[in-house]
Protein backbone atom coordinates (compact mmCIF):
# COMPACT_ATOMS: atom_id res chain seq x y z
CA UNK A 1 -27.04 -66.91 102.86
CA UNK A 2 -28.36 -67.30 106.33
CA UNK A 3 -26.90 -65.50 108.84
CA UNK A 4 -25.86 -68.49 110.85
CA UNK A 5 -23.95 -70.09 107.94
CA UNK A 6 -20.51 -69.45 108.98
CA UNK A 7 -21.20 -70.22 112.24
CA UNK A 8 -22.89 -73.73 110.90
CA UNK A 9 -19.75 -74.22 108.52
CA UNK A 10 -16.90 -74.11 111.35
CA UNK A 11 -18.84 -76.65 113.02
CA UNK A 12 -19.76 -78.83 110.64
CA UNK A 13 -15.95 -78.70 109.73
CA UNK A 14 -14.98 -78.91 113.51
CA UNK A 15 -17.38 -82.40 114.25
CA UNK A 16 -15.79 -84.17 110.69
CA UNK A 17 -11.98 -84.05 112.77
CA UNK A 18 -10.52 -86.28 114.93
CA UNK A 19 -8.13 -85.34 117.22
CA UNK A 20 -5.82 -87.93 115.07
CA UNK A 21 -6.06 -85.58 111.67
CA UNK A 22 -4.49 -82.38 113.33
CA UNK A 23 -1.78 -84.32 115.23
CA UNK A 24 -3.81 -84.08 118.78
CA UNK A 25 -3.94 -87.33 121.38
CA UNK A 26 -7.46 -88.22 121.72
CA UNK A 27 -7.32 -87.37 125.27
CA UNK A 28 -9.69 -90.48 126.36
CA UNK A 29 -13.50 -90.45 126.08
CA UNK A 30 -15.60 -87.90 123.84
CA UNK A 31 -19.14 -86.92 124.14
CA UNK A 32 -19.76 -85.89 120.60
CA UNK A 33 -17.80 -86.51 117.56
CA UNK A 34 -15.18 -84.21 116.58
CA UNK A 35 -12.43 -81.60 117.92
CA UNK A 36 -13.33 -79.56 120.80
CA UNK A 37 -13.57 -75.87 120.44
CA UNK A 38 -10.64 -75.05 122.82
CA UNK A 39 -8.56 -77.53 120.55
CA UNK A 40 -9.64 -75.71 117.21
CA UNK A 41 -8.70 -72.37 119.08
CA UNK A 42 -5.58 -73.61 119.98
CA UNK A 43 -4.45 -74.54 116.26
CA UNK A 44 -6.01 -71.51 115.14
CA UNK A 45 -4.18 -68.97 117.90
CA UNK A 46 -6.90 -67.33 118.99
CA UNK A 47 -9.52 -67.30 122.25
CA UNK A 48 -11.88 -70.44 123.51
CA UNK A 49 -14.11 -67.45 123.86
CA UNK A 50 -14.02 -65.64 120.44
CA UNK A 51 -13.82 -69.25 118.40
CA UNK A 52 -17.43 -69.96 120.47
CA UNK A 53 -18.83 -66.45 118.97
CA UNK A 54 -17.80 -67.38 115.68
CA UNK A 55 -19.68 -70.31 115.72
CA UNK A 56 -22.32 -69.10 117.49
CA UNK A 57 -22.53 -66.29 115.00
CA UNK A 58 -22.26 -63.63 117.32
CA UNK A 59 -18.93 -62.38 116.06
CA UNK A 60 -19.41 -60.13 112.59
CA UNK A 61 -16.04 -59.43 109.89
CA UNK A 62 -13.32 -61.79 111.22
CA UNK A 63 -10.46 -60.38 109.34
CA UNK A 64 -8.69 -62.85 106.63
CA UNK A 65 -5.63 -63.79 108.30
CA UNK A 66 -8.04 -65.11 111.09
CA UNK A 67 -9.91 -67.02 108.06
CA UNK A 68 -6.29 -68.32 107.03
CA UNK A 69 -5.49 -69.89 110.49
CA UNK A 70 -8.48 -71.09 110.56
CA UNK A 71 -8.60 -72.58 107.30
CA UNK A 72 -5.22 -74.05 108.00
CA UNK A 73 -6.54 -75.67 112.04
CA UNK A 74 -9.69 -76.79 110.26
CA UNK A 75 -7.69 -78.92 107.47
CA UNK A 76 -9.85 -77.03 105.02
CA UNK A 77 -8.95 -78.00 100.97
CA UNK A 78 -8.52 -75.34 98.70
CA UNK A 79 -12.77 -75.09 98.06
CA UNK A 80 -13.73 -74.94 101.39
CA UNK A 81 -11.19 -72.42 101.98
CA UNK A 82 -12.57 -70.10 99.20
CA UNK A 83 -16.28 -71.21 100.85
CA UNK A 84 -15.42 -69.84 104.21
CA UNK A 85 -13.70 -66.48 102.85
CA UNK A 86 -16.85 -65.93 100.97
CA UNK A 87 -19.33 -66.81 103.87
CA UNK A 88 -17.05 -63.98 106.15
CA UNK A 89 -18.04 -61.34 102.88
CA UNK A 90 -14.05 -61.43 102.15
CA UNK A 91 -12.91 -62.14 98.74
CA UNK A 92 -10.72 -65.65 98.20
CA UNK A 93 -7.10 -65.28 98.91
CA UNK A 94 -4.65 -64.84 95.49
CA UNK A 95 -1.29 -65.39 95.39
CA UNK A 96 0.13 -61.94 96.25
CA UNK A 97 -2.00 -62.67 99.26
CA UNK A 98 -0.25 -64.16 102.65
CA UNK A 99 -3.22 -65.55 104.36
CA UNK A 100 -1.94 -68.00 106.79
CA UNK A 101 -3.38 -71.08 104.75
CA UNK A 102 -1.75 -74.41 104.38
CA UNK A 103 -2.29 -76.94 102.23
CA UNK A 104 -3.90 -79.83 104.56
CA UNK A 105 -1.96 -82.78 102.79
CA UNK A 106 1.34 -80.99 104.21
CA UNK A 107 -0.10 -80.65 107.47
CA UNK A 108 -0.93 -84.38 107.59
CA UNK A 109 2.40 -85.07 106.57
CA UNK A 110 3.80 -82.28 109.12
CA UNK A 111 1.52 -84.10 111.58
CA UNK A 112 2.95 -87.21 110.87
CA UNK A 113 6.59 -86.12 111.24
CA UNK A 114 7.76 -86.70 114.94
CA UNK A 115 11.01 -87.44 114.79
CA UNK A 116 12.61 -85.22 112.50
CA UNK A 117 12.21 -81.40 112.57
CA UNK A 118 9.62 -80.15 109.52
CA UNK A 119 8.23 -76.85 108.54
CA UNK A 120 6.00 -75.70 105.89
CA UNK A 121 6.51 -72.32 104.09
CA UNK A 122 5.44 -70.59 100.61
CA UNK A 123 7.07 -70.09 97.68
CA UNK A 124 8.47 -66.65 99.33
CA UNK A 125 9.86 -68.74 102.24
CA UNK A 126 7.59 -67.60 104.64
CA UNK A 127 7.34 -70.42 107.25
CA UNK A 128 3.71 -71.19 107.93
CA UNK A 129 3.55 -74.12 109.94
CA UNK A 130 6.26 -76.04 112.29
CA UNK A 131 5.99 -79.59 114.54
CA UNK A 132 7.73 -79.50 117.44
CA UNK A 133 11.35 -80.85 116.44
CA UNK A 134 11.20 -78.06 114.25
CA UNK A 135 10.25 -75.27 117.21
CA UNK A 136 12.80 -76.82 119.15
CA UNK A 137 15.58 -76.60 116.63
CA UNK A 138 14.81 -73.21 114.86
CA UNK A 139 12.94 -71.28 117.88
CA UNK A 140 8.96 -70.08 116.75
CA UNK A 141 8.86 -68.56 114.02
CA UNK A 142 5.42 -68.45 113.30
CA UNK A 143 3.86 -66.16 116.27
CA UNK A 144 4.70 -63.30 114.89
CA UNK A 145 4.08 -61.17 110.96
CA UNK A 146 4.54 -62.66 107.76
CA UNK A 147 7.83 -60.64 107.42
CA UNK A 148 9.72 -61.75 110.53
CA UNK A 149 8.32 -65.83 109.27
CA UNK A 150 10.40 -65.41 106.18
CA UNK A 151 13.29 -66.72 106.14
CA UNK A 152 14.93 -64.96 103.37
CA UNK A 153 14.46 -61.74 105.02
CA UNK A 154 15.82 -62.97 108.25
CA UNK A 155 18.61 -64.77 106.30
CA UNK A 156 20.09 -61.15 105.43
CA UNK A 157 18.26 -58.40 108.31
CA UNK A 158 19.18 -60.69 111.34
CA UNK A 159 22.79 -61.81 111.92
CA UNK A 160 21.77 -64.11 114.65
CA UNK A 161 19.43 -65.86 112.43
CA UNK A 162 22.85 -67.57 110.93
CA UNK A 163 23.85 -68.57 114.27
CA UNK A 164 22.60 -72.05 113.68
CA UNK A 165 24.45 -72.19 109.96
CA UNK A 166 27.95 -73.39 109.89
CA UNK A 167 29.90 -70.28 108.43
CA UNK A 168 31.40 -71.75 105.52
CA UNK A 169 28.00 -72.73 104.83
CA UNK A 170 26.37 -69.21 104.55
CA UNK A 171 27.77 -67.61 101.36
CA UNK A 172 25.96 -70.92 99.16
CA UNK A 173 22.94 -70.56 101.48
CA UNK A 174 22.40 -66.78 101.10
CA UNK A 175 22.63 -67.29 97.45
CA UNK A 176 20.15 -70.01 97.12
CA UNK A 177 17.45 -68.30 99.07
CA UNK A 178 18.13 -65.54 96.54
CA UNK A 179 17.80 -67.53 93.61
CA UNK A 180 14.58 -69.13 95.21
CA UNK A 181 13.32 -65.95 95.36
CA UNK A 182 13.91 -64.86 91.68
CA UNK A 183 11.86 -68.30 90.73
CA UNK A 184 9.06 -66.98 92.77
CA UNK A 185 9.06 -63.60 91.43
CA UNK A 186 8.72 -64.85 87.80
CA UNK A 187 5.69 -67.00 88.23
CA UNK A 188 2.85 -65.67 86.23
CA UNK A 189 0.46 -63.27 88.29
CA UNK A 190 0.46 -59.86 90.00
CA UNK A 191 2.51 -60.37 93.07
CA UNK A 192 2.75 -57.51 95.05
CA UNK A 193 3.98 -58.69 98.19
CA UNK A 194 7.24 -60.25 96.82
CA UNK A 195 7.76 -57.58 94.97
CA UNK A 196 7.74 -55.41 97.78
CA UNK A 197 9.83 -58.04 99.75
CA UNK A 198 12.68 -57.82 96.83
CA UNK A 199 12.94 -53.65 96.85
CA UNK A 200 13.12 -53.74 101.40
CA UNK A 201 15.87 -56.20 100.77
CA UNK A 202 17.64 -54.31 98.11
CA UNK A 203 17.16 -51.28 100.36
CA UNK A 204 18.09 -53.52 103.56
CA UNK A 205 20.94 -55.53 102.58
CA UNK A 206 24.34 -54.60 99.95
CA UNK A 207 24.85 -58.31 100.19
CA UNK A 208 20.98 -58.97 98.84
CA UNK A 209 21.59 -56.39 96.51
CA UNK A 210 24.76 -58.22 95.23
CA UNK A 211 23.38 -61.44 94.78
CA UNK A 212 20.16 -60.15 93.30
CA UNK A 213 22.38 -58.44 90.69
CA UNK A 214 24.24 -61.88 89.51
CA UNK A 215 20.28 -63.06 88.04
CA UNK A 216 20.44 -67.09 89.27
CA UNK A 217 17.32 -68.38 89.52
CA UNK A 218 17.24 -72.11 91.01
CA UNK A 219 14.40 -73.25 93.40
CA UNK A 220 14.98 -74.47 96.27
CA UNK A 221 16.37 -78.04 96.38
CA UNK A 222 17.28 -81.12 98.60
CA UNK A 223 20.82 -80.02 99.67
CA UNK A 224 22.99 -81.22 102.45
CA UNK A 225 24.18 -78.79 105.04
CA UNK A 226 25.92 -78.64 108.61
CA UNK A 227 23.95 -77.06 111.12
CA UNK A 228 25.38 -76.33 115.14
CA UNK A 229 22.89 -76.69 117.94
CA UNK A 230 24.03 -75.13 121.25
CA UNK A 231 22.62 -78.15 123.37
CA UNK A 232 21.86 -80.66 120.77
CA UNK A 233 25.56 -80.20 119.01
CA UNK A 234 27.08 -80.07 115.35
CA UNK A 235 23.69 -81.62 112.82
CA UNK A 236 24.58 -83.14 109.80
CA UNK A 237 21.51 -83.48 107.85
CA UNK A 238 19.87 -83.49 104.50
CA UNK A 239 17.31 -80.56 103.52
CA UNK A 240 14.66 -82.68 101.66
CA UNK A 241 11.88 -80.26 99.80
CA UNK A 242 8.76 -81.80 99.04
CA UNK A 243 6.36 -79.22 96.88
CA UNK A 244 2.54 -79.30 96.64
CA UNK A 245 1.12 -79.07 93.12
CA UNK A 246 -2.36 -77.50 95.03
CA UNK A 247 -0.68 -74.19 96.12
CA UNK A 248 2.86 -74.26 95.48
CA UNK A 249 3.90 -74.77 99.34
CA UNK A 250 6.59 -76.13 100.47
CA UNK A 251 7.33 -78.97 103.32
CA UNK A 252 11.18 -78.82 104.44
CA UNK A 253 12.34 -81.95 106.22
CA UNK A 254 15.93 -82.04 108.03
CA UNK A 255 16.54 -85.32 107.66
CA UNK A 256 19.42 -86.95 109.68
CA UNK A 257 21.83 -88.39 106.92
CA UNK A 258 22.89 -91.90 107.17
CA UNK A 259 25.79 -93.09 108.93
CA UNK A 260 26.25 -90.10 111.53
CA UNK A 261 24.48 -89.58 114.92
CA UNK A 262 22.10 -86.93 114.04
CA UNK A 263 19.04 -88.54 114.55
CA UNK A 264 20.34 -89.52 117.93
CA UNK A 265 20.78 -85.88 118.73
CA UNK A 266 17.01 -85.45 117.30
CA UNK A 267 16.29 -87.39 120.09
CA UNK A 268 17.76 -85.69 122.61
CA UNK A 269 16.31 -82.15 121.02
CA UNK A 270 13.13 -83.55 121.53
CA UNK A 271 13.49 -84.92 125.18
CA UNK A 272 14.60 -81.56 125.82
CA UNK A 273 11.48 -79.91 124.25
CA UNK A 274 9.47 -81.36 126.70
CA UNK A 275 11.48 -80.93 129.83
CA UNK A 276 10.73 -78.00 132.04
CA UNK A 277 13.63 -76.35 133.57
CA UNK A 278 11.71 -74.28 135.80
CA UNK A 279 13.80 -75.19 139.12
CA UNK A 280 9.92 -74.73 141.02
């Protein structure tokens, strides 16, 4: 290929968006068609100034969790995903593979979602993607590695990460993510990485270890649960889990349940998100 065809790709890919089909405000008048770079960097975490060499071919081996986010800022399917790992000299991702790719339908639908919180994770629970309900209820979970994104191993490593559970609440919930867990770890395939999350648990956690020794296995489902806010108060919603067929991810959508004032208090969450508090 020629050397410039990455760099040819990501713009090509860049000039098909509108600021509408990553969840951006159009921000008034536009030269050319298309994102801008600094908004492509910004969905992608990384520098104005290394997404420029990259398309500008003056940046060699990007590593494949940069080709994951992306893949996932760039809306990429499943195809041109493969495409752009194979233009970088990196082999396609696999599923024992966390490569920071998500599915672009559930990021149109996560896009979409503005008054409720949503995240996207995989089949480990690692959460991939968030809108910002979601950030503002849960904290970021998505700056960091794949290990402190998953839920499951922040369910039973991190006490604090209950904090937002109501207690009688956490002995079904520790279960289930357990059970969700053991459906994963039967699919067909080589999957290295949850195996290796299932021994550091075992190791980690005797209550893991306990609940990994009964054998459920039950995917995760729509389930109704209590959760306590410190500003936004006591949350009564409704878990709703909506799967994609294309790579098994998962979009989780705490939905206020009828008759209670939850989705009031998503209101308020929200109006808070984007208050500063600085007293300057």
């Amino acid at each position: 290929m020629a050397p410039t065809e990455l760099g040819d790709f990501l713009r090509a890919r860049r000039e098909a968006l509108r600021p509408a089909d990553v969840g951006l405000p159009a921000g008034g008048r536009r030269r050319t068609p298309g994102l801008r770079r600094e908004e492509v960097a910004l969905l992608a975490n990384l520098s104005v100034d290394y997404y420029e060499r990259l398309e500008q071919s003056r940046s060699a081996n990007p590593s494949e969790a940069l080709l994951g986010s992306l893949a996932r800022a760039l809306r990429l399917s499943v195809d041109e995903r493969d495409y752009l790992y194979r233009l970088a000299g990196h082999p396609p991702p696999t599923t024992d593979i966390v490569s920071g790719y998500v599915d672009p339908a559930m990021m149109f639908l996560l896009d979409a979602l503005t008054t409720v919180p949503a995240h996207i994770m995989d089949d480990r629970t690692t959460i991939l993607a968030q809108n910002t309900l979601s950030r503002a209820l849960l904290g970021s979970w998505t700056e960091g590695d794949a290990r402190s994104a998953n839920v499951t191993w922040r369910w039973f490593t991190t006490p604090q990460s209950r904090a937002l559970n109501a207690p009688e609440e956490h002995e079904a919930i520790g279960r289930g993510y357990v059970a969700d867990l053991r459906a994963a770890a039967a699919r067909p395939g080589d999957d290295a990485v949850t195996e290796q999350l299932i021994a550091d648990l075992t190791t980690a956690s005797d209550e893991f270890a306990r609940y990994w020794a009964e054998m459920r296995v039950a995917e995760l489902r729509s389930t109704r649960k209590i959760l306590v806010h410190p500003r936004a108060g006591r949350l009564d919603v409704q878990c709703d889990v909506v799967l994609s067929a294309t790579v098994g991810q998962r979009l989780v959508i705490f939905r206020p349940q009828p008759g209670t004032d939850t989705a009031d208090r998503f209101d308020f969450l929200r109006v808070l998100g984007e208050q500063s508090f600085d007293p300057a």
